[in-house]
PDB file of N, CA and C in Angstrom:
ATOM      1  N   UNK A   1      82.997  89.587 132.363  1.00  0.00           N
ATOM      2  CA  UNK A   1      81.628  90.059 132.483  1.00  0.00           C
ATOM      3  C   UNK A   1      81.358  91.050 131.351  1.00  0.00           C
ATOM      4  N   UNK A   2      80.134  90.837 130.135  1.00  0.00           N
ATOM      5  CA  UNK A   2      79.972  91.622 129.686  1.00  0.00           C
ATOM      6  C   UNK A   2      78.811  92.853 129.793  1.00  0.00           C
ATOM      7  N   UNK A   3      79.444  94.177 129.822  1.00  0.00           N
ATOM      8  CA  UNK A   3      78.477  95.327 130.637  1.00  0.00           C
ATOM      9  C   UNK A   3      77.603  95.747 128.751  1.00  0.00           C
ATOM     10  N   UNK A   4      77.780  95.330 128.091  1.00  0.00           N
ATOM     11  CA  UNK A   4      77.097  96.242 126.787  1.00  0.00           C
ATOM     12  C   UNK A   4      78.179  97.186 126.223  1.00  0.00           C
ATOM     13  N   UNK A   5      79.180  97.527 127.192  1.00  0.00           N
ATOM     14  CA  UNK A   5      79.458  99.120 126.424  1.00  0.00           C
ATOM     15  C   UNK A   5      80.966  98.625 125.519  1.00  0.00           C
ATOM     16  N   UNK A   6      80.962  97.388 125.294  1.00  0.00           N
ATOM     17  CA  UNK A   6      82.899  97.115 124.801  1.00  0.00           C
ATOM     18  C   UNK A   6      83.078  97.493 123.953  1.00  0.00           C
ATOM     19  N   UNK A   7      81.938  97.858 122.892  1.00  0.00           N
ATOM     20  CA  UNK A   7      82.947  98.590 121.405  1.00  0.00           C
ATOM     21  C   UNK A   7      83.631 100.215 122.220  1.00  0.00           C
ATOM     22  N   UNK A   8      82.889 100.594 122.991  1.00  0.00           N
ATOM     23  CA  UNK A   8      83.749 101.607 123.391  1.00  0.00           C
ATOM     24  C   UNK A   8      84.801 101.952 124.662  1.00  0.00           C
ATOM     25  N   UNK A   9      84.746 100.713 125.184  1.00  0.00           N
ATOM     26  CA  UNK A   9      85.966 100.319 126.515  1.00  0.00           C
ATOM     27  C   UNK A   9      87.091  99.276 125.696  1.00  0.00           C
ATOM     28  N   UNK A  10      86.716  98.523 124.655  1.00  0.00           N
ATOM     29  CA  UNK A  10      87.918  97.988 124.344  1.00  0.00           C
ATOM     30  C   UNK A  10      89.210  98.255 124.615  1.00  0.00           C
ATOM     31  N   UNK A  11      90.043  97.085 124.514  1.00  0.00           N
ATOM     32  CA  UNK A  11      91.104  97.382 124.510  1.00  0.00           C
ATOM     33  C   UNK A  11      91.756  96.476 123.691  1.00  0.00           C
ATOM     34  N   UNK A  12      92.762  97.033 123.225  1.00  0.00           N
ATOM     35  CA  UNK A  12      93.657  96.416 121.875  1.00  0.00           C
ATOM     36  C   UNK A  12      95.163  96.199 122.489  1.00  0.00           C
ATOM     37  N   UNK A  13      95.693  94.933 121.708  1.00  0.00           N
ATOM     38  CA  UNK A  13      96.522  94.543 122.068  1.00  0.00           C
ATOM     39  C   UNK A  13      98.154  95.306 121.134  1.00  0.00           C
ATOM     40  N   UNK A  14      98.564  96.530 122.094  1.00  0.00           N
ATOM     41  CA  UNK A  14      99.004  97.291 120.617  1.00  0.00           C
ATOM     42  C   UNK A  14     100.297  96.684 120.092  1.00  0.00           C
ATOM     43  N   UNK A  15     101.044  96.255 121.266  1.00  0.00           N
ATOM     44  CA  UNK A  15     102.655  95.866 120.068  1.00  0.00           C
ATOM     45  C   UNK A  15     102.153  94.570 119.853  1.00  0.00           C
ATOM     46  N   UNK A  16     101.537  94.054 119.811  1.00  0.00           N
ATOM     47  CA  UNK A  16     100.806  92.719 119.212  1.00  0.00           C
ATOM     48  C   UNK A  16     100.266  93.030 117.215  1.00  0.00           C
ATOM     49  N   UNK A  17      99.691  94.130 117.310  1.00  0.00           N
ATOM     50  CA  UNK A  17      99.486  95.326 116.605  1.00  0.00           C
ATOM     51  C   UNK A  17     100.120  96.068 115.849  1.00  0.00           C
ATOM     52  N   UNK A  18     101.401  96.179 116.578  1.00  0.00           N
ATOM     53  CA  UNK A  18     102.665  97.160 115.354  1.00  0.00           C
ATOM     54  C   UNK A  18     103.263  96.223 115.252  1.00  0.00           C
ATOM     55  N   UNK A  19     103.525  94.505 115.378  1.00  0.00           N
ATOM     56  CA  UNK A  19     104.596  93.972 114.502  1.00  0.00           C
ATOM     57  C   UNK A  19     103.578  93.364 113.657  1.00  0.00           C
ATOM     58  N   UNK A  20     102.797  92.917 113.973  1.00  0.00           N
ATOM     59  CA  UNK A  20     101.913  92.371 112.767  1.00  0.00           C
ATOM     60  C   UNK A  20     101.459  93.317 111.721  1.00  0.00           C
ATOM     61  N   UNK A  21     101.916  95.091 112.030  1.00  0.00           N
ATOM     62  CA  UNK A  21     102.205  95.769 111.357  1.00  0.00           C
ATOM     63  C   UNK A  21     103.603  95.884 110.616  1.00  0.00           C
ATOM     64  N   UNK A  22     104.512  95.798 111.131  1.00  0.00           N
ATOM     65  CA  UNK A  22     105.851  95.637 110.697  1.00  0.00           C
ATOM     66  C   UNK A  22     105.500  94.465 109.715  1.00  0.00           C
ATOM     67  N   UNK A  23     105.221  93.291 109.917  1.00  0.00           N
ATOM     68  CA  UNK A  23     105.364  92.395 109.179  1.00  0.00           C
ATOM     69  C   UNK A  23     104.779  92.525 107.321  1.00  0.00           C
ATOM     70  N   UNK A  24     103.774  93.142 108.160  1.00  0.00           N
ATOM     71  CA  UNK A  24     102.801  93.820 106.902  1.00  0.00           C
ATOM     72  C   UNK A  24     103.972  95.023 105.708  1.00  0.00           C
ATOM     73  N   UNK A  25     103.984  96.027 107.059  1.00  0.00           N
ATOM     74  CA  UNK A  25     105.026  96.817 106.289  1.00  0.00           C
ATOM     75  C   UNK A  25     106.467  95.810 105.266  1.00  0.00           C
ATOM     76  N   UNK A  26     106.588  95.616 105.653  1.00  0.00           N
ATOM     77  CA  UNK A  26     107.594  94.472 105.076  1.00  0.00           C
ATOM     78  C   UNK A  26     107.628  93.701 104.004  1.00  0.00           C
ATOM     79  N   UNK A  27     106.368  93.408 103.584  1.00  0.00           N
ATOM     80  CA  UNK A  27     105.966  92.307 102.906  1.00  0.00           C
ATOM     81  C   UNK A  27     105.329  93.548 101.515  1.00  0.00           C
ATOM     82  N   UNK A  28     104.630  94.709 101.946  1.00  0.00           N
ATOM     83  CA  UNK A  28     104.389  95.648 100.857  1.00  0.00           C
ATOM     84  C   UNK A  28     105.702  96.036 100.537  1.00  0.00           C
ATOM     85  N   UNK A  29     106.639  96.788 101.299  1.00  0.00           N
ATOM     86  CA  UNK A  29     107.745  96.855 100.351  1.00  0.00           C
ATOM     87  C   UNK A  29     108.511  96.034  99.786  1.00  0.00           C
ATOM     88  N   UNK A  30     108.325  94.893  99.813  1.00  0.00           N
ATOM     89  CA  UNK A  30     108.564  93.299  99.058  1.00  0.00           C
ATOM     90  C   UNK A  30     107.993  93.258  97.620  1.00  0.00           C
ATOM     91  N   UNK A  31     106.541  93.578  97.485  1.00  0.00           N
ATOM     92  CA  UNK A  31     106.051  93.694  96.881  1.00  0.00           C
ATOM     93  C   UNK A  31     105.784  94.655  95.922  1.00  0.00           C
ATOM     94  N   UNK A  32     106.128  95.984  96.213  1.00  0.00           N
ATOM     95  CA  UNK A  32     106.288  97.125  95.724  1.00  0.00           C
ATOM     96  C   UNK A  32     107.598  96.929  94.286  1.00  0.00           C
ATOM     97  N   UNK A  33     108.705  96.717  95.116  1.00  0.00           N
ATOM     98  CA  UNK A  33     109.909  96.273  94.478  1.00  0.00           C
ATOM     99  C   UNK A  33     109.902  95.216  93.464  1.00  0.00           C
ATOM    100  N   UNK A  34     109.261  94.160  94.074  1.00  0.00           N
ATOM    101  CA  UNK A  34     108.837  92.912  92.868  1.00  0.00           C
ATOM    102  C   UNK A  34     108.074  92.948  91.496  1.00  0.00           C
ATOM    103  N   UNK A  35     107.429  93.612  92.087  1.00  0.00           N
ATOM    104  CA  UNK A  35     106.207  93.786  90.856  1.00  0.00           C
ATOM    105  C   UNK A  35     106.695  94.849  90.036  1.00  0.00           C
ATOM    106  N   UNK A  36     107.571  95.477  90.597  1.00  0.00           N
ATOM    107  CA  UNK A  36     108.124  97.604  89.829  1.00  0.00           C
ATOM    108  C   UNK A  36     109.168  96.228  88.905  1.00  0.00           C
ATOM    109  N   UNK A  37     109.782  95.907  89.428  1.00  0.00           N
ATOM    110  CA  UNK A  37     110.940  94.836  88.837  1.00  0.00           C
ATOM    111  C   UNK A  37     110.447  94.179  87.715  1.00  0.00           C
ATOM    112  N   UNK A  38     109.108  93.266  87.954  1.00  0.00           N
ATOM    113  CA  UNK A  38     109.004  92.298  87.203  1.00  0.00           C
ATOM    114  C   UNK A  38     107.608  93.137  85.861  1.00  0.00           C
ATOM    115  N   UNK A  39     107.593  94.708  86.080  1.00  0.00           N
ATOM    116  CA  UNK A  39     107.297  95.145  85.104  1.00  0.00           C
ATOM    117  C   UNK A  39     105.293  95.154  84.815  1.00  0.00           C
ATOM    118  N   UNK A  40     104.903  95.134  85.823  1.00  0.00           N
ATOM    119  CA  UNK A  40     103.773  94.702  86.699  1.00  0.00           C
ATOM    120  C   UNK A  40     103.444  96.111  87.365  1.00  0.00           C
ATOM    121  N   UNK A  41     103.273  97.619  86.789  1.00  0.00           N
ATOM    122  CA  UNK A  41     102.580  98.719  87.530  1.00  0.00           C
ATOM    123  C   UNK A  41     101.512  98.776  88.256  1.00  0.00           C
ATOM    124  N   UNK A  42     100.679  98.257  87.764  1.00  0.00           N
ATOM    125  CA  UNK A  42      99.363  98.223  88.558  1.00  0.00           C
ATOM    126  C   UNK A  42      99.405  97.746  89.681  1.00  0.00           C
ATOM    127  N   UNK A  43     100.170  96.503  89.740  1.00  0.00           N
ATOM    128  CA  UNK A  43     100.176  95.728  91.033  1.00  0.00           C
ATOM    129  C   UNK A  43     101.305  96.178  91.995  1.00  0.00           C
ATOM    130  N   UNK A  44     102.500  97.120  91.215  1.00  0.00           N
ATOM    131  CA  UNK A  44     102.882  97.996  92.355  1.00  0.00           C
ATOM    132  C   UNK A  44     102.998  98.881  92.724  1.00  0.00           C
ATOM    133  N   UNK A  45     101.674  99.425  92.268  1.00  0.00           N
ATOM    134  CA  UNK A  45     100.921 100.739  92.769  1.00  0.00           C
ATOM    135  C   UNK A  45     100.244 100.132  93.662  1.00  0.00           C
ATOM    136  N   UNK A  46      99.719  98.862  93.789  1.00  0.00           N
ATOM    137  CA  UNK A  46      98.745  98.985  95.260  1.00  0.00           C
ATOM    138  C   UNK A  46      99.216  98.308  95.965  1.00  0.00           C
ATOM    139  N   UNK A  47     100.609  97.640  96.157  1.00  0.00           N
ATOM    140  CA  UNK A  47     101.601  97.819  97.054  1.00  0.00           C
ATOM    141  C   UNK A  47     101.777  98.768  98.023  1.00  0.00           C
ATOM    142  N   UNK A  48     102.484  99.458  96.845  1.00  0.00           N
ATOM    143  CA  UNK A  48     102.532 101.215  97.190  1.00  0.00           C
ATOM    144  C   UNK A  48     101.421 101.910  98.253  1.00  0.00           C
ATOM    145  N   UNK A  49     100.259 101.525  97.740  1.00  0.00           N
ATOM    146  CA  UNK A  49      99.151 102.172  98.336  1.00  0.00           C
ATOM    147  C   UNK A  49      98.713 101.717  99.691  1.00  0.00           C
ATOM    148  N   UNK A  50      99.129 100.179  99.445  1.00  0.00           N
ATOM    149  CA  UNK A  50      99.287  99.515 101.133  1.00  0.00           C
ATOM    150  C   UNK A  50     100.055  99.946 101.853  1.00  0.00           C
ATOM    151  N   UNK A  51     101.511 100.112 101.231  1.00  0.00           N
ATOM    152  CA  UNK A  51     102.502 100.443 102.232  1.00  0.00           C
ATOM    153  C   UNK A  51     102.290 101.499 102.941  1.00  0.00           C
ATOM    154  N   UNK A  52     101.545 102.699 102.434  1.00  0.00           N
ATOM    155  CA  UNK A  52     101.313 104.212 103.075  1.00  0.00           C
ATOM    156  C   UNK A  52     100.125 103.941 103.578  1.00  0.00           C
ATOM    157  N   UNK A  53      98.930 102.990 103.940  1.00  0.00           N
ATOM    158  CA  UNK A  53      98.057 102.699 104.818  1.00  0.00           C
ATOM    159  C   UNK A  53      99.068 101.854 105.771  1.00  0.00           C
ATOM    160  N   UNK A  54      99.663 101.390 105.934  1.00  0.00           N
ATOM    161  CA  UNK A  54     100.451 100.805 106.632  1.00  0.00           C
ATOM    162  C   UNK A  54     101.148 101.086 107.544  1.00  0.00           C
ATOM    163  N   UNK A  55     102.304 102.185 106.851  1.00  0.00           N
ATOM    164  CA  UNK A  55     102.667 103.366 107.442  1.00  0.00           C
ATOM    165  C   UNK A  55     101.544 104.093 108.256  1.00  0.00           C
ATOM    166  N   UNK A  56     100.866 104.824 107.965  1.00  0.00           N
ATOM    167  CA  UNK A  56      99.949 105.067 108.842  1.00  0.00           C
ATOM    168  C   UNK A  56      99.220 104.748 110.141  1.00  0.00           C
ATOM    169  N   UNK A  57      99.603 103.149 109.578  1.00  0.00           N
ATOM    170  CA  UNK A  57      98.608 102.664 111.069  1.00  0.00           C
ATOM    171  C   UNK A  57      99.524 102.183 111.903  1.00  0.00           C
ATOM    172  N   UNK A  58     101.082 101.962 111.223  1.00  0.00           N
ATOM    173  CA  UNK A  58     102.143 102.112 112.527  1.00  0.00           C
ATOM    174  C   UNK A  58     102.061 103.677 113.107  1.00  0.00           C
ATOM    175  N   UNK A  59     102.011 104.752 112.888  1.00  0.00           N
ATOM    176  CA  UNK A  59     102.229 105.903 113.410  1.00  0.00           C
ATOM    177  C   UNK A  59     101.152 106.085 114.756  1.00  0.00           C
ATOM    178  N   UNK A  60     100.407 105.671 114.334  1.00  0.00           N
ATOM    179  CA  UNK A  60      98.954 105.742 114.573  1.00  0.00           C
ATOM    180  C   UNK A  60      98.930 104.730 115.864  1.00  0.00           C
ATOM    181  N   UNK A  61      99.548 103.711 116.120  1.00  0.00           N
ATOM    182  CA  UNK A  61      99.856 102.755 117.201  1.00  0.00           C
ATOM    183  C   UNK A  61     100.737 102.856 117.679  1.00  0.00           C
ATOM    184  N   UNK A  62     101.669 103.646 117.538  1.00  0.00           N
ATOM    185  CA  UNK A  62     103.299 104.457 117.522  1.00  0.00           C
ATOM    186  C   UNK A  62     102.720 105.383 119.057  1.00  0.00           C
ATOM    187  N   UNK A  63     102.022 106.188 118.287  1.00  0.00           N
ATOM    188  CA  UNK A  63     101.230 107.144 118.908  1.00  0.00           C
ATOM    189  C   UNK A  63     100.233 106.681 120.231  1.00  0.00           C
ATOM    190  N   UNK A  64      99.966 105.719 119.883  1.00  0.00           N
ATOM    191  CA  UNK A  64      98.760 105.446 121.234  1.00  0.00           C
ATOM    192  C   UNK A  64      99.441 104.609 122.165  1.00  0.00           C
ATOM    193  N   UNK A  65     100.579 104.280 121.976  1.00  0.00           N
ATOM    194  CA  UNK A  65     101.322 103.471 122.986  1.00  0.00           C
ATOM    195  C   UNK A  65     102.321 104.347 123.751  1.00  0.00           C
ATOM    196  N   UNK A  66     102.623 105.167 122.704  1.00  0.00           N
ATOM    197  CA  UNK A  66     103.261 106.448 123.749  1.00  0.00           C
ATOM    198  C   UNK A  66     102.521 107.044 124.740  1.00  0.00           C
ATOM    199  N   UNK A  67     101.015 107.483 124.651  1.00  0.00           N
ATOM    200  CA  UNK A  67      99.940 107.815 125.526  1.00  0.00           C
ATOM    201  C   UNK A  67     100.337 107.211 126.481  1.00  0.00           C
ATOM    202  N   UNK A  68     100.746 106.073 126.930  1.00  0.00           N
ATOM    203  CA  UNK A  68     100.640 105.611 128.060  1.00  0.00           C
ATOM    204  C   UNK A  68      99.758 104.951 128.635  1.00  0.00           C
ATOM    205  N   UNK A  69      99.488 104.669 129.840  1.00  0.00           N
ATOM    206  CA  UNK A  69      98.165 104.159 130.522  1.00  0.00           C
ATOM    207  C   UNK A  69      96.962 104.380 130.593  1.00  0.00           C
ATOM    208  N   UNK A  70      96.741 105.447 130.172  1.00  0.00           N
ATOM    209  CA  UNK A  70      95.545 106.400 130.276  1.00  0.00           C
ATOM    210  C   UNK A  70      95.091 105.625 128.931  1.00  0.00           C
ATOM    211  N   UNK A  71      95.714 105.880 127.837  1.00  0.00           N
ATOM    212  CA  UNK A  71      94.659 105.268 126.606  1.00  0.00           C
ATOM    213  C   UNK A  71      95.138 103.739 126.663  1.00  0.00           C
ATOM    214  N   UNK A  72      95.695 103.023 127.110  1.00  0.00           N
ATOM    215  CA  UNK A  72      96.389 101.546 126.870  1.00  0.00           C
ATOM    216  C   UNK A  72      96.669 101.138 128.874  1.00  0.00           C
ATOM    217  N   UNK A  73      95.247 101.698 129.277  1.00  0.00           N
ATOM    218  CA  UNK A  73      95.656 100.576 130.595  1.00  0.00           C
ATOM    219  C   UNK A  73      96.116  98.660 131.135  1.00  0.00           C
ATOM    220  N   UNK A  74      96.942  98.552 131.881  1.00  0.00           N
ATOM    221  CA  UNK A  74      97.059  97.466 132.161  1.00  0.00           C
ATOM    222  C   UNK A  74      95.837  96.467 132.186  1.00  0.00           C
ATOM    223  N   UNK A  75      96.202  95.234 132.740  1.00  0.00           N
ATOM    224  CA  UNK A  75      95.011  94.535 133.004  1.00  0.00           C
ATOM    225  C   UNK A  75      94.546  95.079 134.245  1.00  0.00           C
ATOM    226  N   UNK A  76      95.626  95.563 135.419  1.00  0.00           N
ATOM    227  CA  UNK A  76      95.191  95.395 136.755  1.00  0.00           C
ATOM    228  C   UNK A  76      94.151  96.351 136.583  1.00  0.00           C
ATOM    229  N   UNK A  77      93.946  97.473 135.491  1.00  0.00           N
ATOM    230  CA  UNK A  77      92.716  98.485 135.682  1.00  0.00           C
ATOM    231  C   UNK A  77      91.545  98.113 134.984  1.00  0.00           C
ATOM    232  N   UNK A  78      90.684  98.707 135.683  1.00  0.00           N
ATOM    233  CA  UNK A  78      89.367  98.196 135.090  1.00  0.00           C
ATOM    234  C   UNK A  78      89.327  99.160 133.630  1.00  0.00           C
ATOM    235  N   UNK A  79      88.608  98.410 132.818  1.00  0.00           N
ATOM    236  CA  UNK A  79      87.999  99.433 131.599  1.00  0.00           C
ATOM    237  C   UNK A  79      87.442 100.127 132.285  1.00  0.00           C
ATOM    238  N   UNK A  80      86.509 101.601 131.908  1.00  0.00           N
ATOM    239  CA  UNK A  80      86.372 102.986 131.849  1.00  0.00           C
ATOM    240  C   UNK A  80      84.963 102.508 131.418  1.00  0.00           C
ATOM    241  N   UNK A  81      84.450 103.604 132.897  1.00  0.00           N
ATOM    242  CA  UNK A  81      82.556 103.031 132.665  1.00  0.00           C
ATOM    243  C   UNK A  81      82.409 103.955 131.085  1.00  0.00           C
ATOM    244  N   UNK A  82      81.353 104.319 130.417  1.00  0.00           N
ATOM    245  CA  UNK A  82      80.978 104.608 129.213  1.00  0.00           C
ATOM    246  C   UNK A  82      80.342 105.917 129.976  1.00  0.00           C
ATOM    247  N   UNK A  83      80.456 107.337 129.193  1.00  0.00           N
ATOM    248  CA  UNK A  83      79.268 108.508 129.641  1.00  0.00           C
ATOM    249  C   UNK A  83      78.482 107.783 129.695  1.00  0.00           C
ATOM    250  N   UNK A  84      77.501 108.813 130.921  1.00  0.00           N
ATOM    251  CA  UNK A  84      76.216 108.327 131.381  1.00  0.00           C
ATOM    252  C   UNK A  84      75.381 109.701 130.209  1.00  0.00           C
ATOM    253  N   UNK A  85      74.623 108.825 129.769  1.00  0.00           N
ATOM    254  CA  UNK A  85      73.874 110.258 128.544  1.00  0.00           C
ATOM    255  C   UNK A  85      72.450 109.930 129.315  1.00  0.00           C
ATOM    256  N   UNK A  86      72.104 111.531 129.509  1.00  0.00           N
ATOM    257  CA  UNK A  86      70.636 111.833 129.944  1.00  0.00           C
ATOM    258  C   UNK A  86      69.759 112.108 129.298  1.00  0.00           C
ATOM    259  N   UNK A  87      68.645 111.407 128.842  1.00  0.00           N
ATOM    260  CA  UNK A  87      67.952 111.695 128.384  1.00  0.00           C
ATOM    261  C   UNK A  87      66.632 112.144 128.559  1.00  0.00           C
ATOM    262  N   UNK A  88      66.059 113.745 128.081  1.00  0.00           N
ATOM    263  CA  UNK A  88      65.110 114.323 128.715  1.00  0.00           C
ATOM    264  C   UNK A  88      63.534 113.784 128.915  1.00  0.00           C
TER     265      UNK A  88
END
């Protein structure tokens, strides 16, 4: 059932999330190395630059899965009605 409010009840599928991060991570430091190797800076500088957005967004999903239930409820719970905003 859709209520209107899902960009802000979503829910994300997170270790679905950190290996398709891992994989990512993986593949920039693949690339980092290849390109530093094959004498190619530019292209492994933005390797580089992936890998530490990368990094990041494992920490970052690292982090919200540790939260627990409260930010990453099961299915059996319902999403979280949206504030009710009053307007005068």
């Amino acid at each position: 059932m859709r209520t209107g409010s899902e960009p802000t009840t979503a829910r994300s599928a997170l270790r679905v999330r950190f290996w398709l991060a891992v994989w990512g991570f993986l593949w920039a430091i693949f690339g980092t190395a290849a390109f530093a190797l094959a004498g190619r800076p530019g292209w492994a500088a933005a390797c580089g630059v992936l890998w530490i957005v990368i990094t990041v967004d494992m920490t970052m999903i690292l982090r919200h899965i540790k939260q627990g239930p409260h930010y990453q409820p099961g299915r059996d719970i319902p999403p979280y009605d949206p504030p009710r905003q009053h307007h005068p």
